[in-house]
Structure formats: structure tokens, C-alpha cells
Protein backbone atom coordinates (compact mmCIF):
# COMPACT_ATOMS: atom_id res chain seq x y z
CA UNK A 1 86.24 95.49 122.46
CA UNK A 2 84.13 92.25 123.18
CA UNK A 3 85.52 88.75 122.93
CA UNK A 4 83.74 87.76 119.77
CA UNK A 5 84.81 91.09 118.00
CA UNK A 6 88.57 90.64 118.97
CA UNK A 7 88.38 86.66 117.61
CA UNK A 8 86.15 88.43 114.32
CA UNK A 9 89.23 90.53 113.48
CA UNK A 10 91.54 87.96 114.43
CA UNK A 11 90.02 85.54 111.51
CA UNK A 12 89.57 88.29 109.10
CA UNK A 13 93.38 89.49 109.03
CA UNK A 14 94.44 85.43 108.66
CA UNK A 15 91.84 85.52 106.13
CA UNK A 16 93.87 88.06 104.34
CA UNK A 17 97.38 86.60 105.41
CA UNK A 18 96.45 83.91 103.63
CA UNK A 19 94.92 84.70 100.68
CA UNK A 20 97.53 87.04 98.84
CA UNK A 21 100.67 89.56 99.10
CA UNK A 22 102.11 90.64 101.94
CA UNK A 23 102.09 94.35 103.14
CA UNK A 24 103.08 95.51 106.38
CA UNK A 25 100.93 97.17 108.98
CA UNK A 26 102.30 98.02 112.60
CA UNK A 27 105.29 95.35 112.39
CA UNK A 28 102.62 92.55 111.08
CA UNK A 29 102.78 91.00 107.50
CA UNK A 30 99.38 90.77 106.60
CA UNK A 31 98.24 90.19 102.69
CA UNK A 32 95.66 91.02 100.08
CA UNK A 33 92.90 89.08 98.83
CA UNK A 34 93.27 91.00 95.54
CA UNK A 35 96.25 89.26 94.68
CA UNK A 36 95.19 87.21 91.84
CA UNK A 37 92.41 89.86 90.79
CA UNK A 38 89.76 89.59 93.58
CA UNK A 39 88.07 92.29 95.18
CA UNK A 40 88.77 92.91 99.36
CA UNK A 41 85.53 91.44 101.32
CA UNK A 42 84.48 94.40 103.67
CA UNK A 43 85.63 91.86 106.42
CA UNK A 44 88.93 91.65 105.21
CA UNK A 45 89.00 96.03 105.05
CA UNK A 46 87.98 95.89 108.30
CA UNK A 47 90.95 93.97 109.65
CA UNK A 48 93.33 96.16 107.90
CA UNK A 49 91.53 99.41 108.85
CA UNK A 50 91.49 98.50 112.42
CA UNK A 51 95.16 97.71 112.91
CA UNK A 52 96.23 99.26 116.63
CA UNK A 53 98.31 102.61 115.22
CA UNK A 54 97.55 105.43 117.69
CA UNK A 55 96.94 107.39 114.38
CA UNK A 56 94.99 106.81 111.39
CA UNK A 57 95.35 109.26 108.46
CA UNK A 58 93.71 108.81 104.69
CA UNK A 59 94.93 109.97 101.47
CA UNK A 60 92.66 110.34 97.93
CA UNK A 61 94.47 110.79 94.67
CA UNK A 62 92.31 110.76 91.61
CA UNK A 63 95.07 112.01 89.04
CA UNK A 64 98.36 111.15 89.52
CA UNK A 65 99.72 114.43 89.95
CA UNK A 66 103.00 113.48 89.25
CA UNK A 67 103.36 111.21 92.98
CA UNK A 68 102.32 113.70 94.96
CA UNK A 69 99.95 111.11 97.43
CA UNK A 70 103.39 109.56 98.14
CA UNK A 71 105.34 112.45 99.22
CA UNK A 72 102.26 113.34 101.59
CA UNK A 73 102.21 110.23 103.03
CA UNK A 74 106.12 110.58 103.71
CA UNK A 75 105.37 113.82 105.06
CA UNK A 76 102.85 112.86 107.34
CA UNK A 77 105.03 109.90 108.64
CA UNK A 78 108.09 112.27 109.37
CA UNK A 79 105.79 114.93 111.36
CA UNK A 80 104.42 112.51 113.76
CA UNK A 81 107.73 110.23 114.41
CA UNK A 82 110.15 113.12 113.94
CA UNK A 83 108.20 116.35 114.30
CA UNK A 84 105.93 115.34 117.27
CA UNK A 85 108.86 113.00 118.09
CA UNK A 86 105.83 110.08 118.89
CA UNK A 87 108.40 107.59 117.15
CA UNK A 88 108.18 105.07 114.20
CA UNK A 89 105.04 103.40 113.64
CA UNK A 90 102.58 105.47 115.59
CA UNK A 91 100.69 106.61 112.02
CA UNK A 92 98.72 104.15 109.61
CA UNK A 93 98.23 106.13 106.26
CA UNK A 94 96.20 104.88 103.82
CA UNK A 95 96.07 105.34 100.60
CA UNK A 96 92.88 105.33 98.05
CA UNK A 97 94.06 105.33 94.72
CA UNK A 98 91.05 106.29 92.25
CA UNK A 99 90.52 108.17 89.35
CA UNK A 100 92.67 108.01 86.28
CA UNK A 101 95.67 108.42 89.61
CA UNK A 102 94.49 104.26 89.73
CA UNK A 103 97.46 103.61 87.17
CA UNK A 104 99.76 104.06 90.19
CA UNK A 105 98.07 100.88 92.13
CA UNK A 106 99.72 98.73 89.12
CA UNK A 107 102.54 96.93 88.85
CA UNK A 108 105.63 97.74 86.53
CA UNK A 109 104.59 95.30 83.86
CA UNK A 110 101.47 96.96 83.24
CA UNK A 111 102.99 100.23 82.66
CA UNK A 112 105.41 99.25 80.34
CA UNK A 113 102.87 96.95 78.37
CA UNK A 114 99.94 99.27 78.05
CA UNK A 115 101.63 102.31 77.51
CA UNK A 116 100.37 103.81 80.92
CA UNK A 117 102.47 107.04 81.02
CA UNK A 118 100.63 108.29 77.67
CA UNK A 119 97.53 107.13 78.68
CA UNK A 120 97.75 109.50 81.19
CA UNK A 121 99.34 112.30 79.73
CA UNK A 122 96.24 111.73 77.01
CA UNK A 123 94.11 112.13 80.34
CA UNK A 124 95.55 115.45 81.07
CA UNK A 125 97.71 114.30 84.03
CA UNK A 126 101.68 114.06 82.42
CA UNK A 127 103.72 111.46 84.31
CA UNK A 128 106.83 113.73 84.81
CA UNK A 129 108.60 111.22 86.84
CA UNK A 130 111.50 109.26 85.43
CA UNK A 131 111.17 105.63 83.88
CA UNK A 132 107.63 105.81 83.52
CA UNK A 133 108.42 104.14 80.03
CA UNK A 134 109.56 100.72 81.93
CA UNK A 135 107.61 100.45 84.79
CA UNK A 136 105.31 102.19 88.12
CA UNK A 137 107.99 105.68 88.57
CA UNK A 138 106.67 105.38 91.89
CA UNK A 139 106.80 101.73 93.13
CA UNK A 140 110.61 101.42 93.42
CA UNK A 141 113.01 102.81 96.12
CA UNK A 142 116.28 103.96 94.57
CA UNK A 143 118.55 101.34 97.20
CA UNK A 144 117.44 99.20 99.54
CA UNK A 145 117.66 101.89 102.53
CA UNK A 146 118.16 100.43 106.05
CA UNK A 147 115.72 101.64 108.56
CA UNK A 148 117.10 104.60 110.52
CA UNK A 149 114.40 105.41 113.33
CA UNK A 150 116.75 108.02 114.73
CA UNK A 151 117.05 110.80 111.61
CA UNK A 152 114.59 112.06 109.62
CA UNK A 153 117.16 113.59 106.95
CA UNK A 154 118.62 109.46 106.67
CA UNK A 155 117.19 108.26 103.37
CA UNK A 156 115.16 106.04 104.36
CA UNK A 157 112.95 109.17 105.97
CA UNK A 158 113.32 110.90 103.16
CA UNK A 159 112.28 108.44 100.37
CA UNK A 160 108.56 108.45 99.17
CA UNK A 161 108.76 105.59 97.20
CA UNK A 162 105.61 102.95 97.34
CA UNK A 163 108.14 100.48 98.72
CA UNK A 164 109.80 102.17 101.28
CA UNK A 165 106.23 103.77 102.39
CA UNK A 166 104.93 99.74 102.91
CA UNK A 167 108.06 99.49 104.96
CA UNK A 168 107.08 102.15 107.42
CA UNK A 169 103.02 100.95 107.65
CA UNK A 170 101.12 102.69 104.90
CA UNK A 171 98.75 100.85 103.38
CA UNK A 172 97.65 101.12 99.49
CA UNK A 173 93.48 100.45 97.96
CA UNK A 174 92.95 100.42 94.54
CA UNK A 175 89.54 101.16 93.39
CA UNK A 176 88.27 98.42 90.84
CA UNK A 177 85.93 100.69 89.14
CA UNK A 178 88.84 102.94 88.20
CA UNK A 179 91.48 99.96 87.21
CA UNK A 180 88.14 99.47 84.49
CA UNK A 181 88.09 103.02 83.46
CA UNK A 182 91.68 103.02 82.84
CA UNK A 183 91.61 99.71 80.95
CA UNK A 184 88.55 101.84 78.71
CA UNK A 185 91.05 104.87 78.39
CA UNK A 186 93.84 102.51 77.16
CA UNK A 187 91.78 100.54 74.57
CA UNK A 188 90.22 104.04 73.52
CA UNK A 189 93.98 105.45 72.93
CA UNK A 190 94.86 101.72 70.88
CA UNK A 191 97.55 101.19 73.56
CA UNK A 192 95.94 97.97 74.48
CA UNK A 193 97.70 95.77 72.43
CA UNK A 194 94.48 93.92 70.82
CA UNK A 195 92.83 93.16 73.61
CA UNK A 196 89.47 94.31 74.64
CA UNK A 197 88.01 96.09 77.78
CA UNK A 198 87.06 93.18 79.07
CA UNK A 199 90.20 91.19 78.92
CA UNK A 200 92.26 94.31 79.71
CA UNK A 201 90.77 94.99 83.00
CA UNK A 202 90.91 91.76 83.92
CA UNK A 203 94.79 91.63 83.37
CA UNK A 204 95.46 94.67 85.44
CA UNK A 205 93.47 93.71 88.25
CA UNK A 206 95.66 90.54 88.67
CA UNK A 207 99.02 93.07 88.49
CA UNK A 208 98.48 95.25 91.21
CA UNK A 209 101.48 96.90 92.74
CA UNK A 210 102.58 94.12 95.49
CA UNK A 211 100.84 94.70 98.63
CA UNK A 212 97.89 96.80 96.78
CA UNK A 213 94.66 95.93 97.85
CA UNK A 214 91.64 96.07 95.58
CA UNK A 215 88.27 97.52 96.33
CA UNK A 216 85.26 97.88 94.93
CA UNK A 217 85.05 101.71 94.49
CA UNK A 218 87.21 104.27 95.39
CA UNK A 219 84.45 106.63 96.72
CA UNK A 220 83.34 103.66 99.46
CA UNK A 221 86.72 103.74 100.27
CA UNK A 222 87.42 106.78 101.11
CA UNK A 223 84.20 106.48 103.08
CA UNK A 224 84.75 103.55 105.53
CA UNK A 225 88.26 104.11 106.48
CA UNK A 226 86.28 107.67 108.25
CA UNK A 227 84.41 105.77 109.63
CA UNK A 228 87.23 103.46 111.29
CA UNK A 229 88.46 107.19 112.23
CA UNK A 230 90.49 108.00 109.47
CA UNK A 231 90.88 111.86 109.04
CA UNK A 232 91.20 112.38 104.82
CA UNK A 233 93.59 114.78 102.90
CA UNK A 234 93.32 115.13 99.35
CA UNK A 235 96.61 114.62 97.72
CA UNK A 236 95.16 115.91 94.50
CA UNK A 237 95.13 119.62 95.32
């Protein structure tokens, strides 16, 4: 890698440390731009895309299907420390949340506010998760597990929460064009609490889940992380 591209990526990730929410990739705290509702520059993707993790692995969910992008992700993470015994942080996965499955890029406010468990049921894709009611089923661990790099059975292995999965590198995009679709779905099913499309979308943009990073469109992102050598699985089938 040439000088000027090493001090390019070096700006761009403390352009996004300090511009939003942390998340953690290989050991480093880095943070979103789309904290308060802005869109990631490609810059900024860039810097998270090429963090140094000897593997790179993306996941696409468009519906929700009840979590199941997390428990991949979890998965994945166990096969290569545990499985392949290469040891904890050796995998970045990534996850592109599109799709009506963009509802589980938002925080627990949103869910609770907007109705977003029936919005999706009414989308054909049932949140069967519990708690859905009060908040993101998926965005909480159960306890506050230690780390345990030593046994995959320990539960912080086994957990697929969107917390725990931050802990152990993964990274989360939320597609913009979806969060707008959703806030159209939600107005359309009078879940919206008076407020229009406009105002809507811009509300759940700024109440991502912490760490989430917002794109412009879920397809492009699914694209360039292949690009950075990314191999994709679709967590939808």
C-alpha cells in the first residue's frame, strides 16, 4: 500500500471516529457519520471496509426473517476462531441490512413508537422474537457476557445478539433507501403517529441502532464491500 493511501485511510477512519457512535472493528473504536441522520461518505466506507481482519465475510438480509443475519454472523465467527481454531478477531462480518429486514438497523425507541413489529408482520415477515413490542428483539444481549476467547459453548460465543456481535468486530450498514420505505409502510399501516413520510424517515434515520452505519442503498452496499473482497451470504434464504 503506498504512503499517501495508508495516510488516505488513516484520515478517513478519524473522520468517522469523530463524527458519530462508536463500533468496534479489530480492537479499534471507530464511529459512524450516520449518527445524527447522515449518510456514510464512500471515504468513510472505505476506512471501515478496509480494516486489517485476515477475513472479510458479507451478510444481506432484506426481511427480517426472524434474526436470522445475526445467528449467521455468530456462526461464521465461531467456525473461524473455534472451528478453524484461527482465534478471536481474525473475521470482519458485515452486515447490509435492506429491505423491509432495515427495521432491525433501528434503535429500540423506534420500534416501540412506530409499531415496527406489525409493520412487519403486515409486510409478510412476523417478528417471532420476544419484546419486539418495547424495543429492537435483536439489539440487546441478555447479560453483559465477559469475553471468553477460550470456549465456544461460553455465552458470550454463543449469543447472537447485535451487541455482543459489535463486541467481537462485525460491523452493521443500513440502507437509507429502505429506512424510507419502511417509514412509507408505517404511515401506510397509520402506525406513524401523525407524522408524515417525510418527517418519519427523517426520525428513524437519526435512531439507528448504536454503531449502525447508514448508506445510501443497500444494493451499492452489498456491492463495494466485494469489491474490498468481501465474499456475500444471503441470510434471507
Amino acid at each position: 500500500m503506498s504512503t499517501t493511501r495508508r495516510n488516505f485511510l488513516s484520515a478517513a477512519a478519524a473522520t468517522i471516529v469523530a463524527a458519530g457512535a462508536p463500533c468496534a472493528l479489530h480492537g479499534v473504536a471507530f464511529a459512524a457519520e450516520g449518527g445524527d441522520g447522515t449518510v456514510l461518505s464512500y471515504d468513510a466506507f472505505l476506512a471501515t471496509a478496509r480494516a486489517p481482519f485476515k477475513h472479510k465475510q458479507l451478510f444481506t438480509a432484506p426481511r427480517a426473517n426472524n434474526g436470522a443475519i445475526f445467528a449467521y454472523i455468530r456462526n461464521s465467527l465461531n467456525g473461524y476462531q473455534f472451528g478453524w481454531g484461527e482465534g478471536p478477531g481474525t473475521l470482519h462480518p458485515a452486515g447490509v441490512l435492506n429491505g423491509i429486514g432495515v427495521a432491525q438497523g433501528l434503535g429500540d425507541a423506534m420500534w416501540a413508537r412506530y409499531g415496527l413489529a406489525e409493520v412487519l408482520a403486515r409486510g409478510g415477515d412476523p417478528v417471532k422474537a420476544p419484546g419486539a413490542g418495547a424495543g429492537n428483539p435483536w439489539l440487546h444481549a441478555a447479560a453483559a457476557y465477559p469475553r471468553n476467547d477460550a470456549d465456544q459453548s461460553a455465552p458470550f460465543n454463543q449469543d447472537a445478539s447485535i451487541e455482543t456481535l459489535q463486541r467481537r468486530g462485525a460491523t452493521f450498514y443500513v440502507c437509507n433507501n429502505a429506512v424510507r420505505g419502511l417509514a412509507m409502510r408505517t404511515v401506510e399501516a397509520g402506525l406513524a403517529n401523525g407524522r408524515d413520510v417525510d418527517a418519519l424517515h427523517a426520525e428513524l434515520r437519526r435512531n439507528l441502532i448504536p454503531g449502525g452505519l447508514l448508506v445510501p442503498a443497500g444494493v451499492t452496499t452489498i456491492d463495494a464491500p466485494q469489491q474490498e473482497h468481501f465474499t456475500l451470504y444471503d441470510a434471507s434464504v
